[in-house]
Protein backbone atom coordinates (compact mmCIF):
# COMPACT_ATOMS: atom_id res chain seq x y z
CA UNK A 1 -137.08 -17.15 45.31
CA UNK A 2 -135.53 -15.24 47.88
CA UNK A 3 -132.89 -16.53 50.15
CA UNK A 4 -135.61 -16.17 53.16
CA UNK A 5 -137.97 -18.48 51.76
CA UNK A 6 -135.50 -20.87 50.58
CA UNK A 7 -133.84 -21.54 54.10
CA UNK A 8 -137.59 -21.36 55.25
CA UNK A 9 -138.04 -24.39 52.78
CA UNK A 10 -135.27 -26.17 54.05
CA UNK A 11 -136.09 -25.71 57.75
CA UNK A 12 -139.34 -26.93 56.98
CA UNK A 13 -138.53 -29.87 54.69
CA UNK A 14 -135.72 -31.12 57.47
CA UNK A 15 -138.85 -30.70 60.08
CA UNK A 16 -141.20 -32.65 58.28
CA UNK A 17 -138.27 -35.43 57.66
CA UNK A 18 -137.71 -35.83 61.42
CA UNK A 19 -138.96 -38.98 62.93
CA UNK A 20 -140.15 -39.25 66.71
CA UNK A 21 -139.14 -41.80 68.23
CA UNK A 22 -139.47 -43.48 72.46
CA UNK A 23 -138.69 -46.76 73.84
CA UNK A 24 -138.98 -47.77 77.11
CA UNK A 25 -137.24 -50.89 78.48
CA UNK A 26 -138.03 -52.13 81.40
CA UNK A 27 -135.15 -54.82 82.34
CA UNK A 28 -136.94 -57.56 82.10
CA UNK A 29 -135.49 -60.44 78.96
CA UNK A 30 -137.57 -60.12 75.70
CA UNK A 31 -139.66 -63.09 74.53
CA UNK A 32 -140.40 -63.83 70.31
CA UNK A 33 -143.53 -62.45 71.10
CA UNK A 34 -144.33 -58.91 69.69
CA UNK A 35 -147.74 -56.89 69.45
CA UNK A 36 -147.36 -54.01 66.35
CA UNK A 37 -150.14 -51.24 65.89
CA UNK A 38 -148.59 -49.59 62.92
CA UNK A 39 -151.83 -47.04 62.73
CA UNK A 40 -152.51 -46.35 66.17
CA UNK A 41 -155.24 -43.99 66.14
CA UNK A 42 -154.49 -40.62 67.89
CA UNK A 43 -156.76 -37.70 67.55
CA UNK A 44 -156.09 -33.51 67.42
CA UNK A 45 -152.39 -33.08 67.43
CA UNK A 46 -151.60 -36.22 69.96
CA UNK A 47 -154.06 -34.74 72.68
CA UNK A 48 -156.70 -37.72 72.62
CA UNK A 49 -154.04 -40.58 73.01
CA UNK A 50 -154.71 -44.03 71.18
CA UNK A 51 -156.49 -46.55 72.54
CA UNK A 52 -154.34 -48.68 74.94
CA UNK A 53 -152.64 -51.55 73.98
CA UNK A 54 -153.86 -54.81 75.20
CA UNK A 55 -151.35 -56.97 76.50
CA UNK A 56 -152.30 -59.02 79.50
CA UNK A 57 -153.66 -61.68 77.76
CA UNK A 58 -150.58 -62.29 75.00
CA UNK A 59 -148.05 -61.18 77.67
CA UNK A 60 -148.22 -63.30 80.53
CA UNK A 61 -144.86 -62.59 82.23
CA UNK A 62 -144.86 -58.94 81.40
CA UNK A 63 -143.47 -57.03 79.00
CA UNK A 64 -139.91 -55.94 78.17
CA UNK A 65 -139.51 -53.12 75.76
CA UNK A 66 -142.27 -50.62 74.58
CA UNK A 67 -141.65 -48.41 71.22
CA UNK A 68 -143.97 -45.87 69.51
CA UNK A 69 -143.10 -43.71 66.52
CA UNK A 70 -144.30 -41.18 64.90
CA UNK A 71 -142.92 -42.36 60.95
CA UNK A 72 -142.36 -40.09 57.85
CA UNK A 73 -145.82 -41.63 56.95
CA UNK A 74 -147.96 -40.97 60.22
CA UNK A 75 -146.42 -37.48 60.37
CA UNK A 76 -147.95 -36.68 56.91
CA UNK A 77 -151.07 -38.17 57.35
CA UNK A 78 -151.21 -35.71 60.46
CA UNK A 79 -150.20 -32.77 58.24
CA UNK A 80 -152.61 -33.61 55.94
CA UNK A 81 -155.46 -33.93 58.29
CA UNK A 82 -153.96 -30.75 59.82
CA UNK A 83 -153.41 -32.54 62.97
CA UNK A 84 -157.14 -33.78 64.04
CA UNK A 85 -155.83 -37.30 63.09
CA UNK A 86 -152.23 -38.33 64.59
CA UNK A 87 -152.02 -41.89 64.01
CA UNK A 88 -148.21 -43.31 65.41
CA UNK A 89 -146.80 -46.69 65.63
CA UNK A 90 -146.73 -49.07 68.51
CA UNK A 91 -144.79 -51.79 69.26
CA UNK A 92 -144.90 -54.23 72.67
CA UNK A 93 -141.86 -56.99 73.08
CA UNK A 94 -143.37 -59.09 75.45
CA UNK A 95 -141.38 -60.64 78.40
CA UNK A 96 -140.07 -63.92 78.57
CA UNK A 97 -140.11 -65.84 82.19
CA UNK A 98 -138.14 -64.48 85.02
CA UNK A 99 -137.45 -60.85 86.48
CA UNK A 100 -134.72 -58.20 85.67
CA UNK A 101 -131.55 -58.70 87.44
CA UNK A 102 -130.44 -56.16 90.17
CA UNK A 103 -127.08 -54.85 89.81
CA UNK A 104 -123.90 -56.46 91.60
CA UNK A 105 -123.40 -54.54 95.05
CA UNK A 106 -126.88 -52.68 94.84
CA UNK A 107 -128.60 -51.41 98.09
CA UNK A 108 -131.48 -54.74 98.97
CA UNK A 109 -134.87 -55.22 101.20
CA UNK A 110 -136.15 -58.39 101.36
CA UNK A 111 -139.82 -58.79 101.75
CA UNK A 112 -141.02 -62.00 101.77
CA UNK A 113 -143.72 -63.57 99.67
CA UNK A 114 -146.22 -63.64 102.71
CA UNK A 115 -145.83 -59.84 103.69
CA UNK A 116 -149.04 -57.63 104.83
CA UNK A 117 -149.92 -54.33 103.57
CA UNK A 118 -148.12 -52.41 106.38
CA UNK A 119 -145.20 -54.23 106.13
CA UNK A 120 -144.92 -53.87 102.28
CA UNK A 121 -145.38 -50.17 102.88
CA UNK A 122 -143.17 -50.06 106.16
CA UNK A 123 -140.53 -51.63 103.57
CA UNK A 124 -141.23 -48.80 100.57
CA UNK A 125 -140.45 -46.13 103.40
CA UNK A 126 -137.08 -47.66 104.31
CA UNK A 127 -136.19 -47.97 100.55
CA UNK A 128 -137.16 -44.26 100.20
CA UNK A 129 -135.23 -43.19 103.13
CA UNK A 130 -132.02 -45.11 102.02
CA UNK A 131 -132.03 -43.60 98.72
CA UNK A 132 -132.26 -40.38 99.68
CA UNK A 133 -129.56 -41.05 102.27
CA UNK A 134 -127.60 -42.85 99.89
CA UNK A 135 -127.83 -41.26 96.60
CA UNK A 136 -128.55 -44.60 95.20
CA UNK A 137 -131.27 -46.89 93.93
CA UNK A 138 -132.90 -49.15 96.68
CA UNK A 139 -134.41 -52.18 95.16
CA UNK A 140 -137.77 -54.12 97.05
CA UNK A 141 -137.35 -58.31 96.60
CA UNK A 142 -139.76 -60.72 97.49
């Protein structure tokens, strides 16, 4: 075997090994409660995405961290179906009570629990103003 196809072999080996991997967090403090889809079902290289995850009914307050991963496994399944299945993992911390804190000394509008439509939206444009002003995140409180 030349030396070509051997670093060709190891390129694609090392490939093949790589994991993907994405987590969103969203602030909020994670409950014991956890929703797993180890086989979501994807179809044609990832372009038909799987089926969404339900989670209003087992999260009430939310939910606080969001993972999916394409494993060792899923990725050779999708080799092996040369890509027209794509299965990938899913997993959904839900939320426990409460709401993420805002940062010490960060930039605040209060809207209060009664506000109208306008005056919600009258308080998104100051918070988008500020920030740009600013350079900084604005944060919206009821």
């Amino acid at each position: 075997m030349n030396r070509a196809a051997k670093l060709a072999s190891v390129v694609a080996l090392l490939g093949l090994a790589a994991c993907y991997h994405a987590v969103i967090d969203t602030g909020l403090p994670p409950s014991p409660t956890v929703i797993d889809k180890p086989w979501a079902s994807g179809w044609i290289y990832g372009l038909v995405a799987p089926s969404p995850v339900e989670t209003m009914a087992k999260c009430p307050s939310g939910v606080s961290k969001v993972e999916t991963q394409l494993s060792f496994v899923n990725q050779l399944v999708d080799f092996l179906t040369l890509g027209i299945y794509t299965p990938m993992s899913i997993k959904v911390t839900c939320a426990a009570g409460g709401h993420a804190s805002i940062p010490a000394g960060a930039q605040q509008i209060q809207l209060g629990s009664n506000a109208t439509p306008q005056e919600a939206q009258d308080a998104l444009t100051r918070a988008a103003a500020l920030a740009v002003q600013n350079h900084v995140p604005v944060y919206i409180q009821r």
